[in-house]
Protein backbone atom coordinates (compact mmCIF):
# COMPACT_ATOMS: atom_id res chain seq x y z
CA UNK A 1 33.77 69.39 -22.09
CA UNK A 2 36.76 71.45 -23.24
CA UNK A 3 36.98 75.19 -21.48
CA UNK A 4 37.14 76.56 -25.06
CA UNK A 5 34.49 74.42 -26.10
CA UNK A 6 32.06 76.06 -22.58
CA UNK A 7 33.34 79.58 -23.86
CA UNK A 8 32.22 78.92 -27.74
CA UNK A 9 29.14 77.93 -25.93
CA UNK A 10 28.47 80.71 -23.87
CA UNK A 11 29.44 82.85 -26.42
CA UNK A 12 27.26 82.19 -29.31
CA UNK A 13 24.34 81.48 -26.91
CA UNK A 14 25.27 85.60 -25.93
CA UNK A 15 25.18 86.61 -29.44
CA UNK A 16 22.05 85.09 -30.24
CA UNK A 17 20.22 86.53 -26.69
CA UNK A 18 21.92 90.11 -27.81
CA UNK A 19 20.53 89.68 -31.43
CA UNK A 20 16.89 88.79 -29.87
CA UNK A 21 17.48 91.88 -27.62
CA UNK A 22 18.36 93.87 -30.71
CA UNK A 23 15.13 92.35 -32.31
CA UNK A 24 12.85 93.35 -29.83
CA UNK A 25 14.53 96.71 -29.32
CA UNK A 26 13.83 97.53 -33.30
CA UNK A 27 10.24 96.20 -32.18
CA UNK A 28 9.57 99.31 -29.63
CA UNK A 29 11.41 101.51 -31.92
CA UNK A 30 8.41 101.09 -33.95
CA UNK A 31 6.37 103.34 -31.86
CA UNK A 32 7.11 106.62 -30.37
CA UNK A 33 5.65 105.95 -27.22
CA UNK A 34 8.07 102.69 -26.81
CA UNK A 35 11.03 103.78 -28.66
CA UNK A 36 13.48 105.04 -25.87
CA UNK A 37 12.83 101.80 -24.13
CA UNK A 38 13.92 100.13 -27.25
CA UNK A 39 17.17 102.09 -27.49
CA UNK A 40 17.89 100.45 -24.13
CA UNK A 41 17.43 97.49 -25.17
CA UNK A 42 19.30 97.29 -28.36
CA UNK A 43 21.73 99.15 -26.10
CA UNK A 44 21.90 96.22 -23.19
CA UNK A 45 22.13 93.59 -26.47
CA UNK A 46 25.38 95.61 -27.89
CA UNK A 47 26.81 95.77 -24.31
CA UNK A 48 25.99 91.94 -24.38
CA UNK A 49 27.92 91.21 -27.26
CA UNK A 50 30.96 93.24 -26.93
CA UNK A 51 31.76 92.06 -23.36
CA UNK A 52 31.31 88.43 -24.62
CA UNK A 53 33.74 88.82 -27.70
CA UNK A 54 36.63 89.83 -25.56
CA UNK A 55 35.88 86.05 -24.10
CA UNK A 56 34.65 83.91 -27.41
CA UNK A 57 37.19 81.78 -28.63
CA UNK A 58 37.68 83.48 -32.01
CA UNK A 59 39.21 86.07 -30.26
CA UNK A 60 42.01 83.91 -29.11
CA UNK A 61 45.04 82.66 -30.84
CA UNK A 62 46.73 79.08 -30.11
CA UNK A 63 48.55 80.75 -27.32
CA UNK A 64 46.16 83.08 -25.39
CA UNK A 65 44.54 86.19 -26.41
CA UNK A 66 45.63 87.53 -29.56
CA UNK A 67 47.55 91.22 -29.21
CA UNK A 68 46.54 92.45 -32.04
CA UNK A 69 42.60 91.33 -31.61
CA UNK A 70 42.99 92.95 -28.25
CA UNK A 71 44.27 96.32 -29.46
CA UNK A 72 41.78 96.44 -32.09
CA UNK A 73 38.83 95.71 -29.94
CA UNK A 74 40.07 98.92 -27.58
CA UNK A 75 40.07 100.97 -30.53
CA UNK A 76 37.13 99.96 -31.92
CA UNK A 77 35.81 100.96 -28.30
CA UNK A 78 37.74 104.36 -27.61
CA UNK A 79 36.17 105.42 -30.97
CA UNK A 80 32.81 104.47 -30.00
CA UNK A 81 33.28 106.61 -27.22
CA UNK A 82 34.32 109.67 -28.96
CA UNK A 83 31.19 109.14 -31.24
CA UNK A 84 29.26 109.43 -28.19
CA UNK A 85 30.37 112.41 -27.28
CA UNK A 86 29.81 113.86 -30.44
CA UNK A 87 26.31 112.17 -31.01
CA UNK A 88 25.48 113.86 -27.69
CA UNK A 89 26.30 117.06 -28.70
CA UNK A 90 25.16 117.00 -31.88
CA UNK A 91 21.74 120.09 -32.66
CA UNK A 92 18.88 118.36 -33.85
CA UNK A 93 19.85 120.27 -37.31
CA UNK A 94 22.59 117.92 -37.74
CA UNK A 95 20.81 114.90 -37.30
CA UNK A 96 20.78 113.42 -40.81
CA UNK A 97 24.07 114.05 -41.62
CA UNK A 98 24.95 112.23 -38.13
CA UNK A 99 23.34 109.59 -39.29
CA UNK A 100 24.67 109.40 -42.36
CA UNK A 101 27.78 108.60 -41.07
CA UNK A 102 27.49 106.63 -38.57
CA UNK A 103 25.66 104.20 -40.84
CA UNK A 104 29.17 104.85 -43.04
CA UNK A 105 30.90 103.17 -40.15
CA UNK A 106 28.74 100.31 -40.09
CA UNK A 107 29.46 99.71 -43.59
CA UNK A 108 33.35 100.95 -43.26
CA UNK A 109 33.44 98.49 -40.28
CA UNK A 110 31.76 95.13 -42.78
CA UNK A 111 34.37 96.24 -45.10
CA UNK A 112 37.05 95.74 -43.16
CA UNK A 113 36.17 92.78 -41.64
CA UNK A 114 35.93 91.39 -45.41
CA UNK A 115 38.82 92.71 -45.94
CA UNK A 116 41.31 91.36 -42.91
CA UNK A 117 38.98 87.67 -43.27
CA UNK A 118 40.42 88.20 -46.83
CA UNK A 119 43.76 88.91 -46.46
CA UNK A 120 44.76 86.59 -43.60
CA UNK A 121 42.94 83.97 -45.78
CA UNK A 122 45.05 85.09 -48.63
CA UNK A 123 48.52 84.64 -46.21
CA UNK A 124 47.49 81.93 -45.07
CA UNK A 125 50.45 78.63 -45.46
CA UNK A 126 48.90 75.59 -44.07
CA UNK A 127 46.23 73.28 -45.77
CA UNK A 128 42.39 74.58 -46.21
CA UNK A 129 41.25 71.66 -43.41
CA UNK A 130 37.44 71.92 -41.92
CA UNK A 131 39.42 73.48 -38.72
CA UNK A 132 41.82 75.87 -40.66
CA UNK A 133 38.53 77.05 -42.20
CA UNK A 134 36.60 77.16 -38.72
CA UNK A 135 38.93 79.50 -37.52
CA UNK A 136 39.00 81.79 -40.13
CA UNK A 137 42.24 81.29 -41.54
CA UNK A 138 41.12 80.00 -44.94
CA UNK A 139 38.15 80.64 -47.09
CA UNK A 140 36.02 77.91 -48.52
CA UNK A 141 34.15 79.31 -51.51
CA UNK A 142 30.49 80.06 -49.84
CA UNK A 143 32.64 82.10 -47.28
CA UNK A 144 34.98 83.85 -50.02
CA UNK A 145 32.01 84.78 -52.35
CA UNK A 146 30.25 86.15 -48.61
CA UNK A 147 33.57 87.76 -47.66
CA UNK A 148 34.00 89.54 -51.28
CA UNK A 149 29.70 90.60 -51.46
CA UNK A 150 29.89 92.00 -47.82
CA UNK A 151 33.07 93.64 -48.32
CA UNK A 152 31.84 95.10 -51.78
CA UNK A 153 28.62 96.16 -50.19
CA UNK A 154 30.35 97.52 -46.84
CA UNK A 155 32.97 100.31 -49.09
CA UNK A 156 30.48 101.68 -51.34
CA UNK A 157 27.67 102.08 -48.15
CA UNK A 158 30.93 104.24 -46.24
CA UNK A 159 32.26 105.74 -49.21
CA UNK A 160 28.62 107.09 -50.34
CA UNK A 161 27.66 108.01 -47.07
CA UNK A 162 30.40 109.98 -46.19
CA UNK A 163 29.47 111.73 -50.03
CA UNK A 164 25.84 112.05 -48.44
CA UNK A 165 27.61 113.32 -44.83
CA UNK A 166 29.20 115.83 -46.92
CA UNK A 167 25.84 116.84 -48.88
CA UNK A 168 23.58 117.11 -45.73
CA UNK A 169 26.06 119.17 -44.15
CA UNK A 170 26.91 122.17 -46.71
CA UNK A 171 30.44 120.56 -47.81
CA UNK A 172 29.45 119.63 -50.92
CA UNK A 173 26.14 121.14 -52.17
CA UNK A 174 26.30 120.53 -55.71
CA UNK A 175 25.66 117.80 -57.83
CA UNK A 176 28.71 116.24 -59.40
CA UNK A 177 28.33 115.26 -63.02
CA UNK A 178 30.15 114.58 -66.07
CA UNK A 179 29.06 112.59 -69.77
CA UNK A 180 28.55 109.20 -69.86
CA UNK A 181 29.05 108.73 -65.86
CA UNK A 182 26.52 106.17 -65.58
CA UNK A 183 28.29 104.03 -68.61
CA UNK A 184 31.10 104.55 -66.94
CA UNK A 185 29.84 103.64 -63.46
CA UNK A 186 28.51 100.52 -64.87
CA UNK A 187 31.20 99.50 -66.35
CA UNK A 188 33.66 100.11 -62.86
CA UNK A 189 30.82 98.01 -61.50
CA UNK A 190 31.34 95.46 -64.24
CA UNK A 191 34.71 95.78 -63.37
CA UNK A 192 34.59 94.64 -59.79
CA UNK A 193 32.16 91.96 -59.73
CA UNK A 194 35.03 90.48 -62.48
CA UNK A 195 37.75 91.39 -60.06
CA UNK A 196 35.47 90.15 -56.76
CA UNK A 197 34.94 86.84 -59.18
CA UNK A 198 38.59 85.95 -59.22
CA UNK A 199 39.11 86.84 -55.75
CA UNK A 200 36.81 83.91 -55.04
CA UNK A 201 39.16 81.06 -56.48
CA UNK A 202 42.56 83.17 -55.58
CA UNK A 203 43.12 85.44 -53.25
CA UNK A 204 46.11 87.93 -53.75
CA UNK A 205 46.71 90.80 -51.15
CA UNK A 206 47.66 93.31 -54.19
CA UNK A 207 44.27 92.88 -56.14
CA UNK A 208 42.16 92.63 -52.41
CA UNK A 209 43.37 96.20 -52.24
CA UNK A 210 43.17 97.28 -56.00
CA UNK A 211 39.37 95.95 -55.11
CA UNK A 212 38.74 97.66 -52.10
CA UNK A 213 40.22 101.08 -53.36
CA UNK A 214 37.49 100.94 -56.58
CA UNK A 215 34.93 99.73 -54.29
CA UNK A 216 35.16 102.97 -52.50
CA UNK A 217 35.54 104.79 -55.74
CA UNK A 218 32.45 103.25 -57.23
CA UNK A 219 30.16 104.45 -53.56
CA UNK A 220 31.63 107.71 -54.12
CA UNK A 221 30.57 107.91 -58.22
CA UNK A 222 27.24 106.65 -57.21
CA UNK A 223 26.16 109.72 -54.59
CA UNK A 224 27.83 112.67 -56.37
CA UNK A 225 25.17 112.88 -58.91
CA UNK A 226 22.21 113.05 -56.23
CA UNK A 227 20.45 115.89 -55.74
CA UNK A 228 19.86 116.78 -52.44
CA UNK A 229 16.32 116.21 -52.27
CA UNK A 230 17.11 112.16 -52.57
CA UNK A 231 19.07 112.15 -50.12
CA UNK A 232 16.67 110.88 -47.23
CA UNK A 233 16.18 107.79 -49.85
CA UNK A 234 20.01 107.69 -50.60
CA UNK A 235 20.56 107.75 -46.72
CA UNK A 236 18.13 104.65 -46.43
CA UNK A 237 19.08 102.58 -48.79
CA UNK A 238 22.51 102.77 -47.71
CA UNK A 239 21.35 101.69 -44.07
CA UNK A 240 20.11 98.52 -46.25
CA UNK A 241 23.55 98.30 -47.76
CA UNK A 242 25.19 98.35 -44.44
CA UNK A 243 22.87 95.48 -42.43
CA UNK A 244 23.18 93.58 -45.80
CA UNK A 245 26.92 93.71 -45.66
CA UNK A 246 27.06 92.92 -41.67
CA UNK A 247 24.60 89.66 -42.25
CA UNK A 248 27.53 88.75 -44.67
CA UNK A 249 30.20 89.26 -42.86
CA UNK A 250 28.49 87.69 -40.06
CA UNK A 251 28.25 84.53 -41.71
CA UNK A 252 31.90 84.50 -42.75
CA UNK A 253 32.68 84.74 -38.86
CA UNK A 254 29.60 82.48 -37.89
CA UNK A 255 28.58 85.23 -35.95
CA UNK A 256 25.10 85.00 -34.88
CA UNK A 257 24.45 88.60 -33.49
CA UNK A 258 26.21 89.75 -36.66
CA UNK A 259 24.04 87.55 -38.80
CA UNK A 260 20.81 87.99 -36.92
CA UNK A 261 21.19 91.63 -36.30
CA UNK A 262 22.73 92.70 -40.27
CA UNK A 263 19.47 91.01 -41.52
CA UNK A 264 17.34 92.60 -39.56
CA UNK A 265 18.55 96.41 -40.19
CA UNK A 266 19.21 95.08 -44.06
CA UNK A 267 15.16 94.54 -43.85
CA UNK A 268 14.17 97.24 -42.47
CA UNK A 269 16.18 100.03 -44.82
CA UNK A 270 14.99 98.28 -47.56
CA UNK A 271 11.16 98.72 -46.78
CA UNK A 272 11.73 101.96 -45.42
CA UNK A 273 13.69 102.93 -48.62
CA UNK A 274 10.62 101.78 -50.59
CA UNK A 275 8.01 103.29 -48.89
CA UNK A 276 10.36 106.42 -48.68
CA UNK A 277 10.93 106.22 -52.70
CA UNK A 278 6.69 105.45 -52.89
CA UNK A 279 6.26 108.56 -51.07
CA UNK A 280 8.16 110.28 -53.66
CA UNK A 281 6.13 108.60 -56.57
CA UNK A 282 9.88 107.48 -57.99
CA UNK A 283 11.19 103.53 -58.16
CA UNK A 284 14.70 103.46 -56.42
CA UNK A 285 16.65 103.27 -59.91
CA UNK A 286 15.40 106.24 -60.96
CA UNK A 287 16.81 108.43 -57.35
CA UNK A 288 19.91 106.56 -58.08
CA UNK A 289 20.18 107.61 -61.81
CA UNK A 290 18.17 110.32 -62.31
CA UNK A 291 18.10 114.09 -61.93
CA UNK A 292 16.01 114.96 -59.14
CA UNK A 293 16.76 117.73 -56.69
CA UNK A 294 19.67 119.10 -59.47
CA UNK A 295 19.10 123.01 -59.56
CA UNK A 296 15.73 123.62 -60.94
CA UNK A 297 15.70 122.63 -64.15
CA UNK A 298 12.30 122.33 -65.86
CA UNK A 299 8.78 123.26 -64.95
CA UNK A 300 6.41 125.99 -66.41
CA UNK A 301 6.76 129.79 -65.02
CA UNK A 302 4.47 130.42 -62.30
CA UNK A 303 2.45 133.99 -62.47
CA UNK A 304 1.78 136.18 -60.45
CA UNK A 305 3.62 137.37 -56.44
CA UNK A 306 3.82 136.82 -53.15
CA UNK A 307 1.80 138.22 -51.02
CA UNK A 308 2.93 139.31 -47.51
CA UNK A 309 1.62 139.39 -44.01
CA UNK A 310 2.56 141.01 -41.07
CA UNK A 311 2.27 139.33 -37.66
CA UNK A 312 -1.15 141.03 -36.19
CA UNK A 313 -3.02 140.27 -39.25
CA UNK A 314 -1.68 136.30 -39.15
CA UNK A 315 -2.41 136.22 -35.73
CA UNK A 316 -6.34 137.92 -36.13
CA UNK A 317 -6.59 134.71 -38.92
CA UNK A 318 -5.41 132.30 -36.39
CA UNK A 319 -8.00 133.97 -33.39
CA UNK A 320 -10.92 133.63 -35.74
CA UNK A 321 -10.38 129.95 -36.78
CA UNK A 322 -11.67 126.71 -35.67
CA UNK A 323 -9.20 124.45 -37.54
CA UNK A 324 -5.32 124.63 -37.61
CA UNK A 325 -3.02 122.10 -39.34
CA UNK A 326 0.76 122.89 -38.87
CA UNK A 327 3.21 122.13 -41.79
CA UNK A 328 6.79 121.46 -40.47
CA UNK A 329 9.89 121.46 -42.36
CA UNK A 330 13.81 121.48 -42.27
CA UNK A 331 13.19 125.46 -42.02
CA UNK A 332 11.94 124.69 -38.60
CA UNK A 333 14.68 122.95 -37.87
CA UNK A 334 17.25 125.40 -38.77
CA UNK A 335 15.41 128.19 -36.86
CA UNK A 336 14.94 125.95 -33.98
CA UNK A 337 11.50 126.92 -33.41
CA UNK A 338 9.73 123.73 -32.93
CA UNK A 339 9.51 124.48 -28.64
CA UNK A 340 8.37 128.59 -29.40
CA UNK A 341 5.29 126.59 -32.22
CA UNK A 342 3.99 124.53 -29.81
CA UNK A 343 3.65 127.17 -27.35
CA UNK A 344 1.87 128.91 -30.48
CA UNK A 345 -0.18 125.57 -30.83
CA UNK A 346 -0.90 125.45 -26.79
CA UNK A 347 -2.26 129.14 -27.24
CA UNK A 348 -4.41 128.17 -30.01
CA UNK A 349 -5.85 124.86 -27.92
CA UNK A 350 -6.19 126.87 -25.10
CA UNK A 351 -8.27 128.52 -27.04
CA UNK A 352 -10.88 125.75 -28.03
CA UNK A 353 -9.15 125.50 -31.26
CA UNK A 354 -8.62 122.01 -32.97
CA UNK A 355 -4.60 121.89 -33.76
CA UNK A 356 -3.03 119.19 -35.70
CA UNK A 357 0.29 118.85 -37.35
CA UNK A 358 1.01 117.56 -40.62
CA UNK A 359 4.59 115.03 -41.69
CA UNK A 360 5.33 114.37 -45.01
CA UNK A 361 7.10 111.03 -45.25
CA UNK A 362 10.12 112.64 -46.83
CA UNK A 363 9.88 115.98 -44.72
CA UNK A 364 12.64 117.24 -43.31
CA UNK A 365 16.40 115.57 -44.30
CA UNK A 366 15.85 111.86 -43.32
CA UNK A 367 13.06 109.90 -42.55
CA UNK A 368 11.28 110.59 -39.14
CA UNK A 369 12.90 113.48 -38.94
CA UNK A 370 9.95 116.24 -37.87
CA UNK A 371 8.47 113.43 -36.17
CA UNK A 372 11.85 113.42 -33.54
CA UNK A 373 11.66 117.66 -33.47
CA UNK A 374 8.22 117.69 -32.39
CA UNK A 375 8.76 114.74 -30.05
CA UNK A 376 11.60 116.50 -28.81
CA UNK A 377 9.50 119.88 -28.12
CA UNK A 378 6.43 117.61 -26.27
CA UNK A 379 3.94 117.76 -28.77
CA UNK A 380 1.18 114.44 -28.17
CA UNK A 381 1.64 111.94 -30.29
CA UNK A 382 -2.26 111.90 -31.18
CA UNK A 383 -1.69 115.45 -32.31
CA UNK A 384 0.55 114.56 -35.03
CA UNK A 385 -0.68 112.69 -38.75
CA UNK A 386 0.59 111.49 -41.72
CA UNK A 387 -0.04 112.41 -44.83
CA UNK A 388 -2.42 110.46 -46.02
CA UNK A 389 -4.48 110.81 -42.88
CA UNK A 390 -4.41 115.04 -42.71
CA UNK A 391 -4.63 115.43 -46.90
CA UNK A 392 -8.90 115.12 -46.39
CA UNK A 393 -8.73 117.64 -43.97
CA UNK A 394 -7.12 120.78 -45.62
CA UNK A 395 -10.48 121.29 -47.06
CA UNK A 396 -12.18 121.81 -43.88
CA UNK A 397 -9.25 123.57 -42.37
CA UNK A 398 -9.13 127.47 -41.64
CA UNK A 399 -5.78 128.11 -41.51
CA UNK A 400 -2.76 126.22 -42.22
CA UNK A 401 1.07 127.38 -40.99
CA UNK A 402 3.59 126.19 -43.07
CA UNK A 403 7.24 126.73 -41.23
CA UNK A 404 10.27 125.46 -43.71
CA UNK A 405 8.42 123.23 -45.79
CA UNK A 406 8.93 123.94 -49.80
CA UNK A 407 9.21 121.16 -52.39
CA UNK A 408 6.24 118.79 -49.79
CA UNK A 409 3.43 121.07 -50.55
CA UNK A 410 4.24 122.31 -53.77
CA UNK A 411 1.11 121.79 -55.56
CA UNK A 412 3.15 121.75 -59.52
CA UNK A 413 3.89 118.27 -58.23
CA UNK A 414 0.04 117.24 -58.99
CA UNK A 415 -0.57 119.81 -62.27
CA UNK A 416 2.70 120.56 -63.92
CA UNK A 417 4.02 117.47 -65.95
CA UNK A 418 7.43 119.10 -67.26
CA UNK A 419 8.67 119.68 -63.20
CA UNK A 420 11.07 117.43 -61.73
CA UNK A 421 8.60 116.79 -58.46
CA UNK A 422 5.87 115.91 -60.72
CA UNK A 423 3.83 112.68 -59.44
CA UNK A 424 5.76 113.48 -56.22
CA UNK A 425 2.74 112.65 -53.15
CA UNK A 426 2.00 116.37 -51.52
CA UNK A 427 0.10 117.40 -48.50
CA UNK A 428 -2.69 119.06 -49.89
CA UNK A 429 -2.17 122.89 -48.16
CA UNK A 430 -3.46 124.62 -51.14
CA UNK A 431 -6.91 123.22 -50.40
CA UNK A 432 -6.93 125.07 -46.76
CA UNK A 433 -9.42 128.35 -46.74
CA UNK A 434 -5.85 130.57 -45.77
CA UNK A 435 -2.33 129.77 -45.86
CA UNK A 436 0.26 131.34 -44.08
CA UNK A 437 3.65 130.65 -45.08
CA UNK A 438 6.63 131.32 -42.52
CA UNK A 439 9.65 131.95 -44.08
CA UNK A 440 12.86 133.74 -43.93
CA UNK A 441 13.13 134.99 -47.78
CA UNK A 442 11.90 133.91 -51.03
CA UNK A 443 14.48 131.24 -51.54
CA UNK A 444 13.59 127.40 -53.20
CA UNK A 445 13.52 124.28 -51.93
CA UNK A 446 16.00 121.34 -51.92
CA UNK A 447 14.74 120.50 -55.28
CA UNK A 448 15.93 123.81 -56.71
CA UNK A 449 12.28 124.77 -58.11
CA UNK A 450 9.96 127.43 -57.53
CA UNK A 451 6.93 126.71 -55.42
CA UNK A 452 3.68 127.89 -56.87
CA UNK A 453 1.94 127.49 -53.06
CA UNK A 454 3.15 130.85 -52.08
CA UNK A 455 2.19 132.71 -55.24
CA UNK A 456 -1.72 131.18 -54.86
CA UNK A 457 -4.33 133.69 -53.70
CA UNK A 458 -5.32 132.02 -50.66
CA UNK A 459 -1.28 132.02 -49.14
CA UNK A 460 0.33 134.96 -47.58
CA UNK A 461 3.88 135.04 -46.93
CA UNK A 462 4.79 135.98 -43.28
CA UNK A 463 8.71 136.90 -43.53
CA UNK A 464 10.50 135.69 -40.71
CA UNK A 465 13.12 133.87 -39.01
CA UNK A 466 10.67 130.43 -37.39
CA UNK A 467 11.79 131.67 -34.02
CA UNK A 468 10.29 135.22 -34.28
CA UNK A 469 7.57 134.73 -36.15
CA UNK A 470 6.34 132.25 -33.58
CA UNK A 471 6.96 134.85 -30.75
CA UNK A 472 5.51 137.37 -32.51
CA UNK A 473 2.40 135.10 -33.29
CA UNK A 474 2.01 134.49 -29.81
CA UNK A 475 2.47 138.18 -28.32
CA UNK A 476 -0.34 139.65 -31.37
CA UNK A 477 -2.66 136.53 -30.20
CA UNK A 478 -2.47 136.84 -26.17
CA UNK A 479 -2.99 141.20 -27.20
CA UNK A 480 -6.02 140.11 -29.09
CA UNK A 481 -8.27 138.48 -26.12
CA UNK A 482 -6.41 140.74 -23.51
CA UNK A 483 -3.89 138.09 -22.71
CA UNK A 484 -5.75 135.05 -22.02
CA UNK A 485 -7.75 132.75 -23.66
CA UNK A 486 -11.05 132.13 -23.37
């Protein structure tokens, strides 16, 4: 046996053991408890496969390794690193929008290996043999039609994330509409799949780049008309987009770690964008071409005012209850109060009071996202429940603290037909004997509406920044049992 034929070997046997890793390392993710050993894992796996590709044959041209691969792979690697960094020091606050674009990349980086596959194919002088094809240097049409789909899918997953990136972060916190836009996005997507189409029986380097630049065009017309409060769904599906586009391009490279490990994260952001979008009470085409989360718009006036609550009386409410459910939000977030609320919450236990907190799927500004703040301030696991396990239990509950939550506990989204969150799944606060609602002013939601929680009877409105209401909650309860519990 060949030494080129050992190294294809050894190298696709590493890409499938760092696709199992990255298998197994999903698997743990699934769980809290096992998820940082899961990281590793998918981390050891991606170590696996990048050291092997400097090595794999397909990294090699006739006469040793190929400059250009080699300088490619280094920059590929030096910007990994620099993402590092920044992932490192990235708040908790700026999670989602982190993620948002680092999924971009992964679609950015499907793209362009469509896109190089394509045009090398398209340059490409000799005859379309079984080994010209095997090495990538010509297309048959399975490959092409992979190579276009994949590339397609890769530019409008990095173009629309980086519109989402934008969103998420403040850059761009209006919705961008105009008439007709989705005739007119339908027909640019008509448009390419005819272009994409042609590619497949004739490539030509001008109209691989004419279909690359509308690609992007088309990810960027999709996002600008979502509201903000899609955008844990938008951020989702285009994870799906991204794994779809890497199985692809995986294929077109024969690439089993590509192929193995696309599918798998193309799975996986495709249930978890349709249990997000079932949370929500909305099918996926209508967060991609609907309203939601656009400024307000609909809904019947809600009567009545807040009512406000200063810190000594919250706290007395807290001292004389039995049962506390916590309501966490981005507000929480923001304020980055989740470490000085579970000190609240350890007061309260200490206290022989039953604390529990409460996620809404969609809470926060991507999916798990309270879950990972709470994590990150020690709160047990068994403390924290979904929403359909804590809804039955805001009847029995004394007092519940909501802390940046709006448009999740808006109760309009069970009675109010004409609101845009209407049929939207809501944790049940309302039905809790008292509310208390921190918050820093009387502002909406991400879906732009008013929230007719905090003009009920049984909510009072505890102005505050999360931080210093929680301080202030704990100083008022210690003063209450002379500074101890019992």
């Amino acid at each position: 046996m060949s030494l080129p034929m050992v190294l294809d070997f050894l190298a696709r046997a590493s890409y499938f053991v760092a696709a199992v890793l990255f298998i197994l390392g999903l698997m743990k993710m699934g769980s809290p408890v096992s998820a940082r050993q899961g990281i590793r894992w998918a981390g050891v796996g991606m170590v696996i496969a990048t050291v092997v590709t400097f090595f794999a044959p397909a990294t090699w041209g006739a006469h040793g390794l190929d400059p250009l691969n080699l300088v490619l792979m280094v920059i590929a690697i030096a910007l990994s690193y620099v993402f590092w960094i920044w992932g490192k020091k990235v708040p908790i606050t700026d999670m989602p929008q982190m993620v948002a674009i680092f999924n971009g990349m992964g679609g950015g980086s499907a793209a362009a290996i469509g896109a190089a596959t394509m045009v090398n194919a398209a340059t490409y002088t000799g005859a379309c043999t079984p080994d010209a094809i095997a090495a990538h240097a010509c297309l048959d049409t399975t490959k092409s039609v992979l190579a276009i789909l994949g590339s397609l899918i890769g530019a409008v997953s990095f173009s629309g994330s980086v519109i989402a990136w934008a969103k998420l972060d403040g850059r761009l916190d209006k919705r961008v509409t105009f008439p007709g836009q989705q005739v007119f996005n339908l027909l640019v997507f008509v448009g390419l799949v005819a272009l994409g189409g042609y590619l497949v029986f004739e490539l030509d380097v001008p109209l691989i780049i004419v279909f690359f630049v509308v690609a992007l065009i088309l990810g960027v017309l999709m996002t600008l008309p979502i509201g903000g409060a899609d955008m844990p769904v938008v951020i989702s599906l285009y994870n799906a987009f991204t794994g779809l586009a890497v199985a692809f391009e995986g294929y077109v490279l024969q690439n089993q770690a590509l192929i193995i490990a696309g599918t798998v994260v193309g799975a996986a952001g495709m249930l978890l964008t349709q249990l997000m979008a079932k949370a929500m009470n909305r099918p996926i085409s209508n967060v991609l071409f609907s309203n939601f989360g656009g400024g307000g718009a609909g809904g019947e006036e809600i009567t009545g005012s807040m009512k406000p609550i200063e810190a000594p009386d919250a706290a007395s409410l807290l001292y004389l209850a039995d049962r506390v459910i916590v309501v966490p939000g981005y507000g929480m977030a923001v304020a980055q109060a989740q470490h000085k609320m579970w000190e609240l919450c350890k007061q309260m236990i200490a206290r022989d009071k039953e604390v529990k907190f409460a996620i809404h799927p969609v809470a926060g500004r991507m999916p798990g996202h309270m879950n990972v703040l709470l994590a990150e301030a020690g709160v047990p696991y068994d403390l924290i429940a979904d929403m359909d396990d804590i809804n039955p239990e805001f009847k029995t509950c004394d007092v519940a603290i909501v802390i940046g939550a709006n448009d999740v506990v808006n109760p309009v989204a069970k009675t109010d037909k004409s609101s845009p969150i209407y049929g939207m799944p809501i944790l049940d606060v309302i039905d809790a004997k008292n509310v208390i609602v921190i918050k820093r002013g009387k502002g909406t939601g991400f879906a732009g509406i008013e929230n007719a929680l905090f003009y009920a009877d049984n909510t009072r409105m505890l102005y505050a920044d999360g931080q210093e209401a929680a301080s202030k909650l704990i100083t008022e309860l210690k003063a209450l049992d002379g500074g101890g519990g019992h």
